[in-house]
C-alpha atoms as a PDB file:
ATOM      1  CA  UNK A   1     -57.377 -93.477 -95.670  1.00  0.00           C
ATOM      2  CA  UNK A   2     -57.921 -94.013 -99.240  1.00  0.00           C
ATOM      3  CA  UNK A   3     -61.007 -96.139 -99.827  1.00  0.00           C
ATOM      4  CA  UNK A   4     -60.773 -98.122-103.035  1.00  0.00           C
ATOM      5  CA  UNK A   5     -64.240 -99.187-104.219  1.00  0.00           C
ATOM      6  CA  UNK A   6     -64.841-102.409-105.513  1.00  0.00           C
ATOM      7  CA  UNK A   7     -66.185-101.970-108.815  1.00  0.00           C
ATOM      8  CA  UNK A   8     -66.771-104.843-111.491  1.00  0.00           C
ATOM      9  CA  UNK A   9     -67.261-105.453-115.110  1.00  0.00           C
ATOM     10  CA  UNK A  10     -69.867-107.738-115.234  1.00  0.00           C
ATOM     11  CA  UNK A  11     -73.379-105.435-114.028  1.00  0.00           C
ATOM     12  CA  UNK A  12     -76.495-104.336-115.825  1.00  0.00           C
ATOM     13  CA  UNK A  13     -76.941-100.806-117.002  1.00  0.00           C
ATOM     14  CA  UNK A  14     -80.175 -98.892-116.850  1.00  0.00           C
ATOM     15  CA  UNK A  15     -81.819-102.519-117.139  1.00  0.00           C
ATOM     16  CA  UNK A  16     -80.340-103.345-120.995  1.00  0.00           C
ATOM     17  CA  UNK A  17     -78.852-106.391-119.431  1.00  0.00           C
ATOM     18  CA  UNK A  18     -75.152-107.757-118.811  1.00  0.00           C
ATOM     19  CA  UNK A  19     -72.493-106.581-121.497  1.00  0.00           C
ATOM     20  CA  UNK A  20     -70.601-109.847-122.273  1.00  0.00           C
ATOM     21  CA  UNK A  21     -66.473-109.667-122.971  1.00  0.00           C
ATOM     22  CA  UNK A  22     -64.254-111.722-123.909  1.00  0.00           C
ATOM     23  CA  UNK A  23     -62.070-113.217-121.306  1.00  0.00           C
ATOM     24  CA  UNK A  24     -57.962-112.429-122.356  1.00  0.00           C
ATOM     25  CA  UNK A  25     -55.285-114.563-122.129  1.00  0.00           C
ATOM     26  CA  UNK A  26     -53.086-111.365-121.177  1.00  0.00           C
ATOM     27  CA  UNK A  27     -54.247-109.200-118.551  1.00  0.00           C
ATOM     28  CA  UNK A  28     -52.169-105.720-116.534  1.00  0.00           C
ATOM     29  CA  UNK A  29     -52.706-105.951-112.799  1.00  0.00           C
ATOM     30  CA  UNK A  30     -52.240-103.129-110.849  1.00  0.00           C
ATOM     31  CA  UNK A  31     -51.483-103.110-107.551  1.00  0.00           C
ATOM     32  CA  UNK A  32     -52.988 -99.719-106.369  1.00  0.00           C
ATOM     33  CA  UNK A  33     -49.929 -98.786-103.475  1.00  0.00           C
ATOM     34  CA  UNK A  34     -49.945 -95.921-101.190  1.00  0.00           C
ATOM     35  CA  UNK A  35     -47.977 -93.516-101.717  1.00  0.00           C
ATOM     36  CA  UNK A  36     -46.026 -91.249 -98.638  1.00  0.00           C
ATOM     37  CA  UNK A  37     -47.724 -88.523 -99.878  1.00  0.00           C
ATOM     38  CA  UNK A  38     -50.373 -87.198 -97.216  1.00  0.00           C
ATOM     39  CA  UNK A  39     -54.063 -86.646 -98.308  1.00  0.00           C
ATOM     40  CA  UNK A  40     -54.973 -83.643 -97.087  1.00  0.00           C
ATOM     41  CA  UNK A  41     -57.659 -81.783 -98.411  1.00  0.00           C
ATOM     42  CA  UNK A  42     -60.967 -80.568 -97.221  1.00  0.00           C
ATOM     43  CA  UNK A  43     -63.687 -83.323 -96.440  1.00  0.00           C
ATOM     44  CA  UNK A  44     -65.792 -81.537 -99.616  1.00  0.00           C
ATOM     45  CA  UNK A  45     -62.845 -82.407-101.993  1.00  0.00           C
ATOM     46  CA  UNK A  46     -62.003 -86.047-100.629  1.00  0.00           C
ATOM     47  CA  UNK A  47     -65.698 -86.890-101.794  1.00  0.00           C
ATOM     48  CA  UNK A  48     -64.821 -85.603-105.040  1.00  0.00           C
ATOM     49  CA  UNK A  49     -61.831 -87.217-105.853  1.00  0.00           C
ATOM     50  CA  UNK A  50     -63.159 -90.064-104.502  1.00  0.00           C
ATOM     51  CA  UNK A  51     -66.287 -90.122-106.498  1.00  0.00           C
ATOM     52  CA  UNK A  52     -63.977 -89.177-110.027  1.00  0.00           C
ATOM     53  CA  UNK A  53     -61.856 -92.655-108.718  1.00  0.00           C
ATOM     54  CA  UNK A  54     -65.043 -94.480-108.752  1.00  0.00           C
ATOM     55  CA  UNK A  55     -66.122 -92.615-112.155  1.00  0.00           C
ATOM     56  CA  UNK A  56     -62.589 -93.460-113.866  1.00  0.00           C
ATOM     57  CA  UNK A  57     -63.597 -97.354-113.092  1.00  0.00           C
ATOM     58  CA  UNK A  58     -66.915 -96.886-114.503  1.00  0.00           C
ATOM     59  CA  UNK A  59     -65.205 -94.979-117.379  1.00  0.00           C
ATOM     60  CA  UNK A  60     -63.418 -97.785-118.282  1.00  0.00           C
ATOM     61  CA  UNK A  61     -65.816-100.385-117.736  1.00  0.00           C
ATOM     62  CA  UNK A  62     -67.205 -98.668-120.535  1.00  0.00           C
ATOM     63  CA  UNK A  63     -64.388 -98.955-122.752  1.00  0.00           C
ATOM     64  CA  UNK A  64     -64.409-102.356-122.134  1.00  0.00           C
ATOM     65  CA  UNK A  65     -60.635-101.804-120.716  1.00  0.00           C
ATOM     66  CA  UNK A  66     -61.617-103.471-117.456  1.00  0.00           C
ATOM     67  CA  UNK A  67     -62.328-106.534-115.699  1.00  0.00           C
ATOM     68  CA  UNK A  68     -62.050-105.898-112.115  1.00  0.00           C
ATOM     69  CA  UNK A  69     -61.501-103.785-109.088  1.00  0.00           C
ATOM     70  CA  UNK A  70     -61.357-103.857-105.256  1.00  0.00           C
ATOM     71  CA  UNK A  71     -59.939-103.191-102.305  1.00  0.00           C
ATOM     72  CA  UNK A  72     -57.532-105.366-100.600  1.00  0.00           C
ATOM     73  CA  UNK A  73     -56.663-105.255 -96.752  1.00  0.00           C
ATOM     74  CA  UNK A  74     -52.479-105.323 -96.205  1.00  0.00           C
ATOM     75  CA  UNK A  75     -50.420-105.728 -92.987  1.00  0.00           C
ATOM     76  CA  UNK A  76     -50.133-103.064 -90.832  1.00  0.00           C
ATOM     77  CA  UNK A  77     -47.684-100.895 -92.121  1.00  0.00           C
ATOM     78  CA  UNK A  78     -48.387-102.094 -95.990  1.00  0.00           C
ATOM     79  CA  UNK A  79     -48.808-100.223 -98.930  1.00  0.00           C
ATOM     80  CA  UNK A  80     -51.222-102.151-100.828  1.00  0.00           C
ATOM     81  CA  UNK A  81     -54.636-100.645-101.175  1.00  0.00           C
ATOM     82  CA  UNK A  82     -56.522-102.357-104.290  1.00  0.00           C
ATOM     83  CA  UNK A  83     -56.162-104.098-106.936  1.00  0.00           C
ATOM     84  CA  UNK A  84     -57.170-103.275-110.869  1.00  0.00           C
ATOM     85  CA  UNK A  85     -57.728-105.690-113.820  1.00  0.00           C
ATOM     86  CA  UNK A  86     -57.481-104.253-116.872  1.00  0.00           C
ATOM     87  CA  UNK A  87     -57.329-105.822-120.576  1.00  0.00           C
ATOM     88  CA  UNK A  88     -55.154-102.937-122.891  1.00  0.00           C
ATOM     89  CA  UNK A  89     -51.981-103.629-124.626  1.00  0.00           C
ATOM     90  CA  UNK A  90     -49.518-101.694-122.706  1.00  0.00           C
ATOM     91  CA  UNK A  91     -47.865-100.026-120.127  1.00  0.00           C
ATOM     92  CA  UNK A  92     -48.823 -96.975-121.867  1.00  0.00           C
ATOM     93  CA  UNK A  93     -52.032 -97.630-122.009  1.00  0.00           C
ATOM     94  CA  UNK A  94     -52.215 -98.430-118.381  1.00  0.00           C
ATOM     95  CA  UNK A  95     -50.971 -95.053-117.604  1.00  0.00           C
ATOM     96  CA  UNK A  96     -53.382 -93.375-120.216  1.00  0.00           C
ATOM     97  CA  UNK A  97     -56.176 -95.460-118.218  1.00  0.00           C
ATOM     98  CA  UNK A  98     -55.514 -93.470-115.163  1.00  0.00           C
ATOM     99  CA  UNK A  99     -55.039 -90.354-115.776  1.00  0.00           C
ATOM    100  CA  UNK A 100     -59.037 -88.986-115.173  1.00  0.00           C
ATOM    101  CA  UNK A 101     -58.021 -90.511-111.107  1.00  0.00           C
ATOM    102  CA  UNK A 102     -57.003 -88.003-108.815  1.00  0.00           C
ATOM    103  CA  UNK A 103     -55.220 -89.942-106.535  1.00  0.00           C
ATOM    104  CA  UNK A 104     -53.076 -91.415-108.961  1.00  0.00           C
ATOM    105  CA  UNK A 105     -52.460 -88.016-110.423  1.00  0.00           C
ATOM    106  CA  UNK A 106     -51.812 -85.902-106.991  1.00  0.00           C
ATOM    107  CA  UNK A 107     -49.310 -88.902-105.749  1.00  0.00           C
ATOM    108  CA  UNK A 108     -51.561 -90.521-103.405  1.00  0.00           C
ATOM    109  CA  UNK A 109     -51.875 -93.879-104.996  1.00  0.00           C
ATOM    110  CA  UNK A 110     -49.325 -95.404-107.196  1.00  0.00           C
ATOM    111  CA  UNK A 111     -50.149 -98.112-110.081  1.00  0.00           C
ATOM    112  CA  UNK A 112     -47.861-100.856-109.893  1.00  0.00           C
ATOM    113  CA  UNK A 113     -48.494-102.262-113.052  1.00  0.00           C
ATOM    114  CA  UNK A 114     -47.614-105.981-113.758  1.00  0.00           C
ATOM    115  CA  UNK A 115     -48.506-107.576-117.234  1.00  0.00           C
ATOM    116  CA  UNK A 116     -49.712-111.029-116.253  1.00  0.00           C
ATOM    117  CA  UNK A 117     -50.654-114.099-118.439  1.00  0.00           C
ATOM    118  CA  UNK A 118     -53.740-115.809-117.779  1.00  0.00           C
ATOM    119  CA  UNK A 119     -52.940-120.018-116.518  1.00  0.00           C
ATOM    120  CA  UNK A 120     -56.219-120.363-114.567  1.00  0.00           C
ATOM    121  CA  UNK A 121     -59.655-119.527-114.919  1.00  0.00           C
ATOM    122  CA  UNK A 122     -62.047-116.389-115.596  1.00  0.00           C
ATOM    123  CA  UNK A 123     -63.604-113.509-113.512  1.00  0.00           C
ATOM    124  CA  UNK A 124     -67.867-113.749-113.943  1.00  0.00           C
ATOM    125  CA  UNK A 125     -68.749-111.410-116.659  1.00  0.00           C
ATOM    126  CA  UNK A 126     -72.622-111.972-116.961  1.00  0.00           C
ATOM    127  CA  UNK A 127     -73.629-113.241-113.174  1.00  0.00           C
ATOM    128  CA  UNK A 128     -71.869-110.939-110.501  1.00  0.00           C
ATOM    129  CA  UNK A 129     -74.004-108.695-108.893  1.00  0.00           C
ATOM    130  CA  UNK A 130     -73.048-105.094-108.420  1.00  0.00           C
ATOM    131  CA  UNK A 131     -75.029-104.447-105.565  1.00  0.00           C
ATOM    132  CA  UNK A 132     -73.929-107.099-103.470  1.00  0.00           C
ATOM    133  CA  UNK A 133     -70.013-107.133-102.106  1.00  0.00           C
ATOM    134  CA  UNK A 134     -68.481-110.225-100.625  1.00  0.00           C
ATOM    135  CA  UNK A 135     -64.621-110.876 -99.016  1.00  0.00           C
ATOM    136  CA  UNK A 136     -62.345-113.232-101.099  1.00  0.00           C
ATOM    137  CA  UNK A 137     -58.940-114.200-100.718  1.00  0.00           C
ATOM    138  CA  UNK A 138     -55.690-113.293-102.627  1.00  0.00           C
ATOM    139  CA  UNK A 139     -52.471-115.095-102.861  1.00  0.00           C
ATOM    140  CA  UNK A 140     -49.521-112.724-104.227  1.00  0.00           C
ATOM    141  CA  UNK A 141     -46.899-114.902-104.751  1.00  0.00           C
ATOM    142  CA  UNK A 142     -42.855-113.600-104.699  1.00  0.00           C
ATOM    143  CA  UNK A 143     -39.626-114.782-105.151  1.00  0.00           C
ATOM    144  CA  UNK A 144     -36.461-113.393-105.238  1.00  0.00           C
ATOM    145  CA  UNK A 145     -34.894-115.136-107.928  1.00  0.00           C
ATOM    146  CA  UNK A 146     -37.003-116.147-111.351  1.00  0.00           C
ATOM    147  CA  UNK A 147     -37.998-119.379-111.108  1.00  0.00           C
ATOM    148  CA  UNK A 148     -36.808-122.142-113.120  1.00  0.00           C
ATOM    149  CA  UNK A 149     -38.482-123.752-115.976  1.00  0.00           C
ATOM    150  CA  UNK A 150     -38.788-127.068-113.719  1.00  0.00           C
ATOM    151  CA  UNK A 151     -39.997-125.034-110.590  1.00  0.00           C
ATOM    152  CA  UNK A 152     -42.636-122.912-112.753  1.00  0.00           C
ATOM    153  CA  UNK A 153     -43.722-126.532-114.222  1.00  0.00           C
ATOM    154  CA  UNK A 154     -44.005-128.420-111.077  1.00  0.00           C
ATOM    155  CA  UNK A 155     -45.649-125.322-109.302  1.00  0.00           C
ATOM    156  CA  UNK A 156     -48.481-124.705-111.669  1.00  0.00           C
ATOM    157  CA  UNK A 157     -49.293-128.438-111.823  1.00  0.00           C
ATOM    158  CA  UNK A 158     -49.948-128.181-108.634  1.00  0.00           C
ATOM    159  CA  UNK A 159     -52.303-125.352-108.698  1.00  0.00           C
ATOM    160  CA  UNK A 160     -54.126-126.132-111.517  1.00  0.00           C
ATOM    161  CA  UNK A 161     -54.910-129.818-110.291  1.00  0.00           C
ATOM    162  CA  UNK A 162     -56.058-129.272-106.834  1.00  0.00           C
ATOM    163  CA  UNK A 163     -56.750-125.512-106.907  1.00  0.00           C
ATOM    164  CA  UNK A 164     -60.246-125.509-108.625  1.00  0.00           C
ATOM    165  CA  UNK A 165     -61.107-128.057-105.379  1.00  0.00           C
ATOM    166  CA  UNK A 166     -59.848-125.372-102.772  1.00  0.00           C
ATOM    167  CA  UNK A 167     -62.042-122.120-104.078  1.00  0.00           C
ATOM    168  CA  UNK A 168     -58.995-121.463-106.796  1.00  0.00           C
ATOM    169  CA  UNK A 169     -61.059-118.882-109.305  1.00  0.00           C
ATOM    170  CA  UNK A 170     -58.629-117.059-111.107  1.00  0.00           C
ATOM    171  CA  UNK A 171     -54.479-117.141-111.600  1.00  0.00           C
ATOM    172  CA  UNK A 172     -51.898-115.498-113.330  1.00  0.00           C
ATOM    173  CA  UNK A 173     -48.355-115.365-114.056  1.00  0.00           C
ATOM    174  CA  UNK A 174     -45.900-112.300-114.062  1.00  0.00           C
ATOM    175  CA  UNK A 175     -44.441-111.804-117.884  1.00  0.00           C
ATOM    176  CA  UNK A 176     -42.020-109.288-116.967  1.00  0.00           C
ATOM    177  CA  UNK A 177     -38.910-109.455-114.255  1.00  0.00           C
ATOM    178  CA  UNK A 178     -40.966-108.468-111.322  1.00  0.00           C
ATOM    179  CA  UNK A 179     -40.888-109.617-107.219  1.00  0.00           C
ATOM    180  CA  UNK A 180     -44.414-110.232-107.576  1.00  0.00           C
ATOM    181  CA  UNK A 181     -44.497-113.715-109.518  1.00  0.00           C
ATOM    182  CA  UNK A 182     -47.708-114.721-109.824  1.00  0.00           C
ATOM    183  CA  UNK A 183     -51.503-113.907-108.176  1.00  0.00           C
ATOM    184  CA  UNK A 184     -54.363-116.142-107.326  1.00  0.00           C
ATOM    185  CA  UNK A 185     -58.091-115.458-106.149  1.00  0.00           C
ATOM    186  CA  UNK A 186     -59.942-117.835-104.150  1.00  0.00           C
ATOM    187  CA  UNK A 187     -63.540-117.859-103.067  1.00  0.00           C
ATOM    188  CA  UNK A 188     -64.389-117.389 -99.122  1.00  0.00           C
ATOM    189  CA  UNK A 189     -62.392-116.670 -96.424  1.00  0.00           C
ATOM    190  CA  UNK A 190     -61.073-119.841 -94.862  1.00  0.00           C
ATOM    191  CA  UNK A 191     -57.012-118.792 -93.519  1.00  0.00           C
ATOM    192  CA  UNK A 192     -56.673-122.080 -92.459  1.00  0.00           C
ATOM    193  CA  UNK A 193     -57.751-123.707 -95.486  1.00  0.00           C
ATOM    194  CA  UNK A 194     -56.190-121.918 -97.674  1.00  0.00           C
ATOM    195  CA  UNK A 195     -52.968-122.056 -96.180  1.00  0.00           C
ATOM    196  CA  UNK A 196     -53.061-125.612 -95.500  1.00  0.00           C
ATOM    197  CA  UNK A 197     -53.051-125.849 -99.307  1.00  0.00           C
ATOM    198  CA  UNK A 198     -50.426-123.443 -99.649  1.00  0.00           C
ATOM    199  CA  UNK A 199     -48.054-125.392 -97.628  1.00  0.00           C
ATOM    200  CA  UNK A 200     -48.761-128.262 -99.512  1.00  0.00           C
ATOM    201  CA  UNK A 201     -47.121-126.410-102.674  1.00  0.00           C
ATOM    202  CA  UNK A 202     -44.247-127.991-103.446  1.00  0.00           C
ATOM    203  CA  UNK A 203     -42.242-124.808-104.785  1.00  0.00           C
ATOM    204  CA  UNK A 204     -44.192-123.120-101.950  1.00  0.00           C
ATOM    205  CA  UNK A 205     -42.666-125.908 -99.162  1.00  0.00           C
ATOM    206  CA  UNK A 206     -39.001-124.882-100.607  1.00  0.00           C
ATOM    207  CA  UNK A 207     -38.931-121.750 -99.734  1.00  0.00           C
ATOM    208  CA  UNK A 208     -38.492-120.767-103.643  1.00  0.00           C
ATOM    209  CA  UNK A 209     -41.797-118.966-103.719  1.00  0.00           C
ATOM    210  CA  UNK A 210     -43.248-116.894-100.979  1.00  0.00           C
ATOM    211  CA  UNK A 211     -47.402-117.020-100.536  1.00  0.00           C
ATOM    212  CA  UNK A 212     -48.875-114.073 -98.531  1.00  0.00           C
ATOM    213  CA  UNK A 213     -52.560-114.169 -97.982  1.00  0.00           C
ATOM    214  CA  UNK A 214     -54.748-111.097 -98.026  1.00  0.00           C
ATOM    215  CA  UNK A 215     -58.449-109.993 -97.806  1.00  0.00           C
ATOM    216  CA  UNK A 216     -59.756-108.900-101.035  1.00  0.00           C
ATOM    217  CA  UNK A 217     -63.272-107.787-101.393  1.00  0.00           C
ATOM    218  CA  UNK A 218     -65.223-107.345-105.002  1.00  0.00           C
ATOM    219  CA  UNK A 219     -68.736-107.640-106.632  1.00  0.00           C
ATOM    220  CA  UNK A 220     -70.555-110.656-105.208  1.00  0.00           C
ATOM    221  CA  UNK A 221     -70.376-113.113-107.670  1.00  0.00           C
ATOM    222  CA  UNK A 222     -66.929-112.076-109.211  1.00  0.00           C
ATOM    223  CA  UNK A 223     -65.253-114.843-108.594  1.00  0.00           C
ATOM    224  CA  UNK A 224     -67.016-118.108-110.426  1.00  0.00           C
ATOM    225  CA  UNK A 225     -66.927-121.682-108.822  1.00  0.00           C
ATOM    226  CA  UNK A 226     -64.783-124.024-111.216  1.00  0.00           C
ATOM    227  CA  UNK A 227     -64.231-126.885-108.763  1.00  0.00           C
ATOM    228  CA  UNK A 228     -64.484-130.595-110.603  1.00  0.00           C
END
């Protein structure tokens, strides 16, 4: 299975300190999906395309082109395998940004890429700790219709007033026609919690928008507490 490492823009190098950046109002998330293209190649080469993955992240944490990566856990029988956060202009761009990684190259992973505005909070840029990972939560919300002005309104209200409260760090809204809607990070690892709150959405409680909850690991300290 492909292992996608969490990686995140906010570490010191060589002991020169953090590298602040400026948090965008427009981000691309990638969903990193696998592919039905088998990986088979001698134990030798998986560590090397493995370690070029983990060297295209640090690549572009260089290049100040990203903000976050890690691996997410799907259903059994998903495709999801990661996500990645980056900050360029375009889908071009996007593509450009992958093409040193070998599994998106040889088939193995492909980049969904959704450009996303920014409605709620940050990622940690200064604090998180590189060495350390810890298991969040993500909420990727779909529909299968675009939601109405009203709905959109009424839904983000929501999450912006009583998110922060329930672990709410980061969430973002799909800018382009798209069955992924919208994405959310919360701290910790509380279902129950979590999906208490969901249900208490009332676009969620509907049926317009569907919440799906999964296990998202990255860089301890990633995700920044902005509860009242």
């Amino acid at each position: 299975m492909v292992v996608v490492a969490a990686f995140v823009l906010s570490f010191v190098i060589a002991g020169q300190g953090a590298i602040p950046m400026k948090q965008p109002d427009k981000v691309w998330w990638i969903f990193l999906e696998r592919t039905k293209t088998p990986l088979v190649v001698p134990k030798e080469e998986a560590d090397h395309m493995q370690e070029s993955h983990i060297g295209n992240f640090k690549r572009l944490f260089g290049l100040k082109k990203l903000l976050c990566a890690g691996p997410l856990q799907d259903a059994p029988g998903g495709n999801k395998r990661g996500i990645v956060v980056l900050t360029v202009g375009s889908l071009k761009a996007v593509k450009d940004c992958f093409l040193p990684d070998p599994y998106v190259q040889g088939n193995i992973l492909n980049a969904h890429a959704i450009p996303m505005e920014v409605k709620f909070g940050r990622f940690e840029l200064v604090k998180a700790d590189p060495n350390g990972i810890e298991e969040n939560r993500l909420v990727v919300f779909t529909a299968s219709h675009p939601l109405t002005r009203e709905a959109g309104d009424t839904h983000w209200s929501y999450v912006c007033d009583t998110g922060p409260n329930n672990r709410l760090s980061f969430a973002a809204s799909s800018t382009k026609d798209d069955e992924i809607v919208q994405v959310a990070l919360f701290r910790g690892t509380n279902d129950a919690e979590l999906q208490a709150w969901l249900d208490a959405d009332p676009i969620v409680k509907s049926g317009v928008l569907r919440a799906t909850i999964y296990p998202q690991w990255l860089a301890k300290g990633t995700l920044p507490d902005l509860s009242h």
